[in-house]
N, C-alpha and C. Protein backbone atom coordinates (compact mmCIF):
# COMPACT_ATOMS: atom_id res chain seq x y z
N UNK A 1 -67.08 37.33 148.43
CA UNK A 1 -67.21 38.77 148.51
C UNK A 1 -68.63 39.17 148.10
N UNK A 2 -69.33 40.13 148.31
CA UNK A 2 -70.68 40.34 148.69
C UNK A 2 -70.62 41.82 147.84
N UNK A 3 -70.97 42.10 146.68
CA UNK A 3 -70.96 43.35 146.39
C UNK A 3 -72.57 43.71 146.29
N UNK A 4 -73.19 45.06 147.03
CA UNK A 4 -74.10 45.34 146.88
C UNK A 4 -74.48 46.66 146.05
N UNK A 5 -75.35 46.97 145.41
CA UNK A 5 -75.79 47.73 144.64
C UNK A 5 -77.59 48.19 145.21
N UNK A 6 -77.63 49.48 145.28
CA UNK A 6 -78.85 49.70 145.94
C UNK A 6 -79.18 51.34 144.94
N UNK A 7 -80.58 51.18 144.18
CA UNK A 7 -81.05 52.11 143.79
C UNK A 7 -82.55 52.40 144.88
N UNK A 8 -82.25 53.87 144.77
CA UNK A 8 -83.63 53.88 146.00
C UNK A 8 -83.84 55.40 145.62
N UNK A 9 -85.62 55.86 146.18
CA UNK A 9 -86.03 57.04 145.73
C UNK A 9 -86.63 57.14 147.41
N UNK A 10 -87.56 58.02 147.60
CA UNK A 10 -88.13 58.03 148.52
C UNK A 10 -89.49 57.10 148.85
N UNK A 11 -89.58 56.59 147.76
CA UNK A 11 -90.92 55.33 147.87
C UNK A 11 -90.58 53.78 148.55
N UNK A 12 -89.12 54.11 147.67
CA UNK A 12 -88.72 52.53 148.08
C UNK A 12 -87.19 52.57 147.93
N UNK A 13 -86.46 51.20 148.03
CA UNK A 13 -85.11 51.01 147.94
C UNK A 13 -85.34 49.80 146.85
N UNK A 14 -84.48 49.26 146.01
CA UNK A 14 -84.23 47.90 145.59
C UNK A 14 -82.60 47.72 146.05
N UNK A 15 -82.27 46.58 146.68
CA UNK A 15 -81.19 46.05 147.26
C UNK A 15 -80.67 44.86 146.07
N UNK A 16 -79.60 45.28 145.20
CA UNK A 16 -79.03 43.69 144.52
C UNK A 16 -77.93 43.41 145.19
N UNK A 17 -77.76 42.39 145.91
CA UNK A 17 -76.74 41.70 146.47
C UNK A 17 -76.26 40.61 145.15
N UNK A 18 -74.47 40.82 145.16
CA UNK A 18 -74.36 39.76 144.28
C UNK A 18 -72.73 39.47 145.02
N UNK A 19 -72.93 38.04 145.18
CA UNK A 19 -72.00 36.92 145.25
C UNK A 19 -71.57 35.92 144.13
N UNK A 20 -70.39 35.32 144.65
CA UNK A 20 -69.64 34.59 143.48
C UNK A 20 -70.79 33.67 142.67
N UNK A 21 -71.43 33.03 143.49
CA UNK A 21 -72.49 32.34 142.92
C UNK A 21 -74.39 32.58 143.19
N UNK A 22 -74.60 33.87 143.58
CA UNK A 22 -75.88 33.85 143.85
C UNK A 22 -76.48 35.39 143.70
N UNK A 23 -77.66 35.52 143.06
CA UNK A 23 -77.43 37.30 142.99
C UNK A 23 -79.50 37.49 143.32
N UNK A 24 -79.59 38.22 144.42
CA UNK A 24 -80.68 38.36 145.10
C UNK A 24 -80.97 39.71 145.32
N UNK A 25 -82.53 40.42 144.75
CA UNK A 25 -83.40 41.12 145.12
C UNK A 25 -83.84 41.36 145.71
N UNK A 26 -84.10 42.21 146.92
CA UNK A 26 -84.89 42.80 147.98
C UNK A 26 -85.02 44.05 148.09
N UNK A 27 -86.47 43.86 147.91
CA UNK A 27 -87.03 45.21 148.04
C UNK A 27 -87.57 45.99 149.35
N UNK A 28 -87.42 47.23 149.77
CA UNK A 28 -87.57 48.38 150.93
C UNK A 28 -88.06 49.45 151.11
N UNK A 29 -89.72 48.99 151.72
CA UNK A 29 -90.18 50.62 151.24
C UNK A 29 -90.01 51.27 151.86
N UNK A 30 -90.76 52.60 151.31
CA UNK A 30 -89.64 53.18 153.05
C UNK A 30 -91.14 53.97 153.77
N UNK A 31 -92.63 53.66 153.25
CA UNK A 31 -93.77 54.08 154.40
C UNK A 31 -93.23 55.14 154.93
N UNK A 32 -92.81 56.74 153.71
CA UNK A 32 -92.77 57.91 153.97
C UNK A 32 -94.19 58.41 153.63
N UNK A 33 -94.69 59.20 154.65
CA UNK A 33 -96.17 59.88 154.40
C UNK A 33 -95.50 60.85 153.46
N UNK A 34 -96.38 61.29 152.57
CA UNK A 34 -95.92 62.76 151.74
C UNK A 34 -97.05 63.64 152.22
N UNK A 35 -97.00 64.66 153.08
CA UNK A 35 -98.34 65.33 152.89
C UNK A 35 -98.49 66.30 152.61
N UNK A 36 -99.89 66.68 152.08
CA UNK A 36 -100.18 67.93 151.27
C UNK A 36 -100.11 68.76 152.09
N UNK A 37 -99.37 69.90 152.07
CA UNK A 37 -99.38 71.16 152.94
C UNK A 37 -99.89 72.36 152.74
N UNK A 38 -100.32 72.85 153.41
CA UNK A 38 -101.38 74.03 152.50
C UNK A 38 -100.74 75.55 152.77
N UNK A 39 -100.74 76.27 152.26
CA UNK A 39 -100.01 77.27 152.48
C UNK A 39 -101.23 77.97 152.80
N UNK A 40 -100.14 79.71 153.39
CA UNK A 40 -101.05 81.01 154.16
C UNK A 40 -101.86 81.93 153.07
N UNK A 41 -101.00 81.86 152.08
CA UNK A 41 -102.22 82.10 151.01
C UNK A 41 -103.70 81.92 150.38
N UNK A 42 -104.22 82.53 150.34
CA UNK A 42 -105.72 81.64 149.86
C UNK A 42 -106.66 82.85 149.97
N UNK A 43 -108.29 82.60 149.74
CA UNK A 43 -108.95 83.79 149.87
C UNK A 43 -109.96 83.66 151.55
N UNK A 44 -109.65 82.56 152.70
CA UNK A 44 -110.30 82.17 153.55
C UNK A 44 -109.28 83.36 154.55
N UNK A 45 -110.11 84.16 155.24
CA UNK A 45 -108.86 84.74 156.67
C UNK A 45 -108.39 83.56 157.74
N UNK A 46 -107.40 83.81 158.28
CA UNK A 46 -107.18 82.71 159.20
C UNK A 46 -106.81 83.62 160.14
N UNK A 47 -107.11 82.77 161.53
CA UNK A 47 -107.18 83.42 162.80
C UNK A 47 -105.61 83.50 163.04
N UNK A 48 -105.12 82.53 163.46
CA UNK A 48 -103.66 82.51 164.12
C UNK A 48 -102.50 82.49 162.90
N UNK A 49 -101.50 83.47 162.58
CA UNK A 49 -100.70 83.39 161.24
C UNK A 49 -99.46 82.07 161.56
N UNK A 50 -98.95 82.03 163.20
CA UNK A 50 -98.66 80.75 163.59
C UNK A 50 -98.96 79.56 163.64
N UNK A 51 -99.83 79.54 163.45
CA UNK A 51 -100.63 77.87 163.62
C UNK A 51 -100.00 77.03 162.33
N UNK A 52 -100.16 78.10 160.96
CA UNK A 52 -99.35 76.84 159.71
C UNK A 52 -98.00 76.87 159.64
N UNK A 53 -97.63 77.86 160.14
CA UNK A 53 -95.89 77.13 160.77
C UNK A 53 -95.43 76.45 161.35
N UNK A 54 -96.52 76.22 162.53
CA UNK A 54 -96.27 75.25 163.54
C UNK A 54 -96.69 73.91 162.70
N UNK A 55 -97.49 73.92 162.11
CA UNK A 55 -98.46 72.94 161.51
C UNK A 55 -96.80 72.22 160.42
N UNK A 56 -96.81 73.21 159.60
CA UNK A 56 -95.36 72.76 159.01
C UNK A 56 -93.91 72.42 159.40
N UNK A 57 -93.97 72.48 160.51
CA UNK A 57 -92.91 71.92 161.69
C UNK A 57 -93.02 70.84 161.92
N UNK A 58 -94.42 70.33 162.57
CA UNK A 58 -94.64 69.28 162.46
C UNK A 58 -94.58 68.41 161.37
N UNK A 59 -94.75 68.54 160.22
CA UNK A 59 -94.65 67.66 159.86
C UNK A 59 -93.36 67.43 158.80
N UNK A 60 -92.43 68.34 158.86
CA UNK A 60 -91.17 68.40 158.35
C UNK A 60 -90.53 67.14 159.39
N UNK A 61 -91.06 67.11 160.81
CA UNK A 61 -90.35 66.38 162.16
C UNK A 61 -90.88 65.04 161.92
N UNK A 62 -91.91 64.72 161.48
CA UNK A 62 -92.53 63.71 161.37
C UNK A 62 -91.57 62.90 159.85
N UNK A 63 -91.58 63.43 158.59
CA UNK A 63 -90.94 63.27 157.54
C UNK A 63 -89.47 62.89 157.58
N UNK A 64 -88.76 63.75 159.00
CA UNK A 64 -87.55 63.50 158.69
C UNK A 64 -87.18 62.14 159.43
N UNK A 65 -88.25 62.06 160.38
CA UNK A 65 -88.33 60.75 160.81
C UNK A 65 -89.04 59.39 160.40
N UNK A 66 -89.38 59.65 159.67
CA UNK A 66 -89.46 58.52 158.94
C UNK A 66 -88.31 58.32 157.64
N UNK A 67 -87.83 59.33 157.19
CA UNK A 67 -86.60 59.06 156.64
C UNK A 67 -85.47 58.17 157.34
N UNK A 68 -85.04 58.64 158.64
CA UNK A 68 -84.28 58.52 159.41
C UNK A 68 -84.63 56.87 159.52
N UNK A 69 -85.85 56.28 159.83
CA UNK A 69 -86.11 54.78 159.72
C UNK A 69 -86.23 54.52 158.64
N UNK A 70 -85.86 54.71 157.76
CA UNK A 70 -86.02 54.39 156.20
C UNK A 70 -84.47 53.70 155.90
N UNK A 71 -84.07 54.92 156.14
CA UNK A 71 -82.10 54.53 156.47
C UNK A 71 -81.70 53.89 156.70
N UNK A 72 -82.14 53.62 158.26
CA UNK A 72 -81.74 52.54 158.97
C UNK A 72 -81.60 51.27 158.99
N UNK A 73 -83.81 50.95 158.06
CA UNK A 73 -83.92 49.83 158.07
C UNK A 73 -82.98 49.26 156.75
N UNK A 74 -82.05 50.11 155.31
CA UNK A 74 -81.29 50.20 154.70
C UNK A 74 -79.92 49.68 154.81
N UNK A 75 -79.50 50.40 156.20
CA UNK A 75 -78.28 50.40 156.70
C UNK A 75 -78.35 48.63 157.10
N UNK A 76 -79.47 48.41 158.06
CA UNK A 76 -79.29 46.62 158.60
C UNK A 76 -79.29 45.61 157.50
N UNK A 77 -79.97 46.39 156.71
CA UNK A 77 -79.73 45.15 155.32
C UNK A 77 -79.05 44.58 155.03
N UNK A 78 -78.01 45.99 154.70
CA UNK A 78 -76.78 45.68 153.91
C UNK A 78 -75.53 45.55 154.86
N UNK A 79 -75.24 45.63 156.31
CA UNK A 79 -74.41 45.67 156.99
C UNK A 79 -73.35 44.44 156.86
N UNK A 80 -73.34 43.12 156.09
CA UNK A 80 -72.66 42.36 155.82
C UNK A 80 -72.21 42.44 154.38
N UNK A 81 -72.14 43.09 154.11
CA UNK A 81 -71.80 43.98 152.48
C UNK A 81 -70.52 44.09 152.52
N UNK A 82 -69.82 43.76 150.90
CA UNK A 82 -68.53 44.02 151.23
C UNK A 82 -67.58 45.45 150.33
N UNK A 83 -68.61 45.82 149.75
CA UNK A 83 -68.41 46.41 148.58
C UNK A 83 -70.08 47.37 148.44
N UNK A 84 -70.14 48.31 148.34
CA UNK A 84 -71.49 49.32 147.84
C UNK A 84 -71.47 50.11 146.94
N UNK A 85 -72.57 50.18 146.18
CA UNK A 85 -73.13 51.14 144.94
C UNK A 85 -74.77 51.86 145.25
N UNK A 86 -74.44 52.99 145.75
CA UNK A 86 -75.42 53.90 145.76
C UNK A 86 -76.01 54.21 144.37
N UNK A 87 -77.06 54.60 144.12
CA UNK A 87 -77.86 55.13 142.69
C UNK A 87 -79.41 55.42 142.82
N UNK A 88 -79.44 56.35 142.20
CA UNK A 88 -81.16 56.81 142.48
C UNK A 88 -81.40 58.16 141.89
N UNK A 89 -82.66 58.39 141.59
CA UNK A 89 -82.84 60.20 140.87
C UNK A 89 -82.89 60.74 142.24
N UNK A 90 -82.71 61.77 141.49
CA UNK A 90 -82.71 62.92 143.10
C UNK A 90 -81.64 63.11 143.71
N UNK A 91 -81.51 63.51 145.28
CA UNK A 91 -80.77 63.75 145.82
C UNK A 91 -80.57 62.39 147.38
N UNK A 92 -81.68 62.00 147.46
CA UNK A 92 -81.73 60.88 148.46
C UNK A 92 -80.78 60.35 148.67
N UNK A 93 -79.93 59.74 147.25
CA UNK A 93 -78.33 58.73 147.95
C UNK A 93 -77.72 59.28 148.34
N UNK A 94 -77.82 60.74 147.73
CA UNK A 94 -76.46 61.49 148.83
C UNK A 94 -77.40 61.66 150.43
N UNK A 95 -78.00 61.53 151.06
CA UNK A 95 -78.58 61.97 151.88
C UNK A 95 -77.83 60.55 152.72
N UNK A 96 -78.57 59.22 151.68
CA UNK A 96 -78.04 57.95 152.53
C UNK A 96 -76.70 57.95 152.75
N UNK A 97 -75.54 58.63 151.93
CA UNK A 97 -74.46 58.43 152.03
C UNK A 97 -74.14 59.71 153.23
N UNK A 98 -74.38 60.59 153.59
CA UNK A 98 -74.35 61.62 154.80
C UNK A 98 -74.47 60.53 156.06
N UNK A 99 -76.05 59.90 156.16
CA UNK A 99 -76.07 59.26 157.20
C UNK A 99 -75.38 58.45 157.65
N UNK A 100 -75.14 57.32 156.61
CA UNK A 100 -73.58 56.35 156.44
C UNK A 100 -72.34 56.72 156.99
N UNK A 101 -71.98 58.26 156.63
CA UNK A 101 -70.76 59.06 156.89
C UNK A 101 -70.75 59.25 158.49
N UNK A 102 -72.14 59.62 159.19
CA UNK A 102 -72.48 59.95 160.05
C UNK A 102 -72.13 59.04 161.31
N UNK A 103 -73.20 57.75 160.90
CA UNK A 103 -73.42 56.71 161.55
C UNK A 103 -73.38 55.19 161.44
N UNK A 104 -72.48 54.98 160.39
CA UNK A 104 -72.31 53.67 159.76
C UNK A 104 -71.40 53.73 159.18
N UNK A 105 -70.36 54.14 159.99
CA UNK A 105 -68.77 54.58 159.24
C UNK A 105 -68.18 53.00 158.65
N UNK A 106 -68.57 52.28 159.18
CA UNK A 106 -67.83 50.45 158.87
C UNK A 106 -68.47 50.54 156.83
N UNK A 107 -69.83 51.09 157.37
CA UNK A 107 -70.36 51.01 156.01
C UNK A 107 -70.10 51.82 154.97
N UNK A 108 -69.73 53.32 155.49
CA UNK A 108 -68.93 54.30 154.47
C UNK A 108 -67.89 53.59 153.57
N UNK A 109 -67.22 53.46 154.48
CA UNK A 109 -65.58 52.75 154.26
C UNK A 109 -65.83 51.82 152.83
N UNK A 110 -66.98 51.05 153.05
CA UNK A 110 -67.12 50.28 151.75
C UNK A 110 -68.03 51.20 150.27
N UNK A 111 -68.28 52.09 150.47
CA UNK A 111 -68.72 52.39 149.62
C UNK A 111 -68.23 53.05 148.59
N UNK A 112 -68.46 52.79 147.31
CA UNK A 112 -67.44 52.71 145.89
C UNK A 112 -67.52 53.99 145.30
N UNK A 113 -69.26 54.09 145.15
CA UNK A 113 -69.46 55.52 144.34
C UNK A 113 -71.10 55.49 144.62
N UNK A 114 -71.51 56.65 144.55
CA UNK A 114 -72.60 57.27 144.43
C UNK A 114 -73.34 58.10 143.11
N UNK A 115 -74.01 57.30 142.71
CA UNK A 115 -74.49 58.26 140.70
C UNK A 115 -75.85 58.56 140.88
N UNK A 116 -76.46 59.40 139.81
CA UNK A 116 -77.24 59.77 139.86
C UNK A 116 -78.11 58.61 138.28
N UNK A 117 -79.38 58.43 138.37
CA UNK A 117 -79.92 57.39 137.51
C UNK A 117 -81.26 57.77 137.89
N UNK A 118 -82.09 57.66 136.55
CA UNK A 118 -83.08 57.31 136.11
C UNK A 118 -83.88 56.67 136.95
N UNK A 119 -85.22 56.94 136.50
CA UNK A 119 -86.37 55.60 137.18
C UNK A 119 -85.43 54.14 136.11
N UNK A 120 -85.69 53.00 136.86
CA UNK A 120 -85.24 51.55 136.04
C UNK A 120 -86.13 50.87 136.61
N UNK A 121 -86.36 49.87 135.66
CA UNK A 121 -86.87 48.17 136.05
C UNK A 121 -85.81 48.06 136.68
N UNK A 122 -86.63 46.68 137.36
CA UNK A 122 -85.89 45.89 138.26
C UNK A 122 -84.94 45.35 137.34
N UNK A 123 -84.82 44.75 136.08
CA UNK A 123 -84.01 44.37 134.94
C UNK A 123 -82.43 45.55 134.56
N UNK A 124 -82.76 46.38 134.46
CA UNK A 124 -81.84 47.46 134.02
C UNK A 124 -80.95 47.55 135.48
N UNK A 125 -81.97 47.35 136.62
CA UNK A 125 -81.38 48.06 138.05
C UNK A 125 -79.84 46.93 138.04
N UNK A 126 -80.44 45.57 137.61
CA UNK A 126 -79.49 44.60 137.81
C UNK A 126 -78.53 44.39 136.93
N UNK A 127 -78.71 44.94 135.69
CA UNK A 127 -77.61 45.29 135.14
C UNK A 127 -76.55 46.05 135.15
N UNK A 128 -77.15 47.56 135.71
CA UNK A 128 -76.54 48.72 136.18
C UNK A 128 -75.26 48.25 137.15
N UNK A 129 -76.07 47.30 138.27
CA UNK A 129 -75.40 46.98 139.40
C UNK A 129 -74.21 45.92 138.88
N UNK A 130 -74.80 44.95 137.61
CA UNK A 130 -73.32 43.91 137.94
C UNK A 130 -72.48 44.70 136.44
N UNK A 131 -72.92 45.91 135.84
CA UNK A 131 -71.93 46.27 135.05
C UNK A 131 -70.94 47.10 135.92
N UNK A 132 -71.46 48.11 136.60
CA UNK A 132 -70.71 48.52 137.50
C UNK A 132 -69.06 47.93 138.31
N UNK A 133 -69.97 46.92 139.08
CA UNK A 133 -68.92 45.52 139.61
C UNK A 133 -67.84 45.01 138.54
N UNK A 134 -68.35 44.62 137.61
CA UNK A 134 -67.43 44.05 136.69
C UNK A 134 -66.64 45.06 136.15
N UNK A 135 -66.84 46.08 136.00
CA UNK A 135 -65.56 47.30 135.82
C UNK A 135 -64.93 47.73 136.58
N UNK A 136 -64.83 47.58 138.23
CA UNK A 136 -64.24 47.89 138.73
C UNK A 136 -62.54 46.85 138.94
């Protein structure tokens, strides 16, 4: 049985896979641009009041797509998983667990719980993950 445990933010994922006898790390970044957006405020006039909406469209479209491959490349990881533990600050796991719900229903089905946690070492992450397991 294959229980996985995955803490992830928007920088990266850490993946602990743990089996009866073997327990493995992999890490997933997820090469989201963050970019600085500038707002209509300021003391410069600007010609077109559309242009930074459009400007911010774009790149909300760009962001959500690279999320969207962030997911994914998430989702193939773990697709032989038999058992899942979402965890991460923020709101992101619930986001992964929407998409899951969405589009990786085989993978919903396995998933245990979703918490909210701290930045961790890679040390704590792996504890988190096989204390978890072992209480269930």
């Amino acid at each position: 049985m294959k229980k996985v445990g995955i803490w992830l933010d928007s920088k990266n994922a850490h993946v602990i896979s743990l089996t009866e006898d073997q327990e493995t790390i992999h890490t997933i970044n997820s090469n989201i641009e963050f970019f600085n957006r500038t707002g209509t405020g300021g003391t410069r006039s600007k010609w077109g009041g559309n242009q930074d909406v459009t400007h911010e469209k774009n790149y909300l479209e760009k962001e959500n797509a690279q999320f969207k491959n962030y997911f994914k490349h998430i989702a193939e990881t773990i697709l032989d998983s038999d058992e899942l533990l979402l965890f991460g600050p923020a709101d992101i796991n619930e986001k992964l667990k929407k998409v899951l719900a969405q589009h990786y229903k085989s993978l919903f089905g396995k998933l245990k719980a979703v918490k909210k946690a701290d930045s961790m070492t890679l040390n704590q992450i792996k504890a988190y993950v096989k204390d978890f397991f072992r209480q269930e």
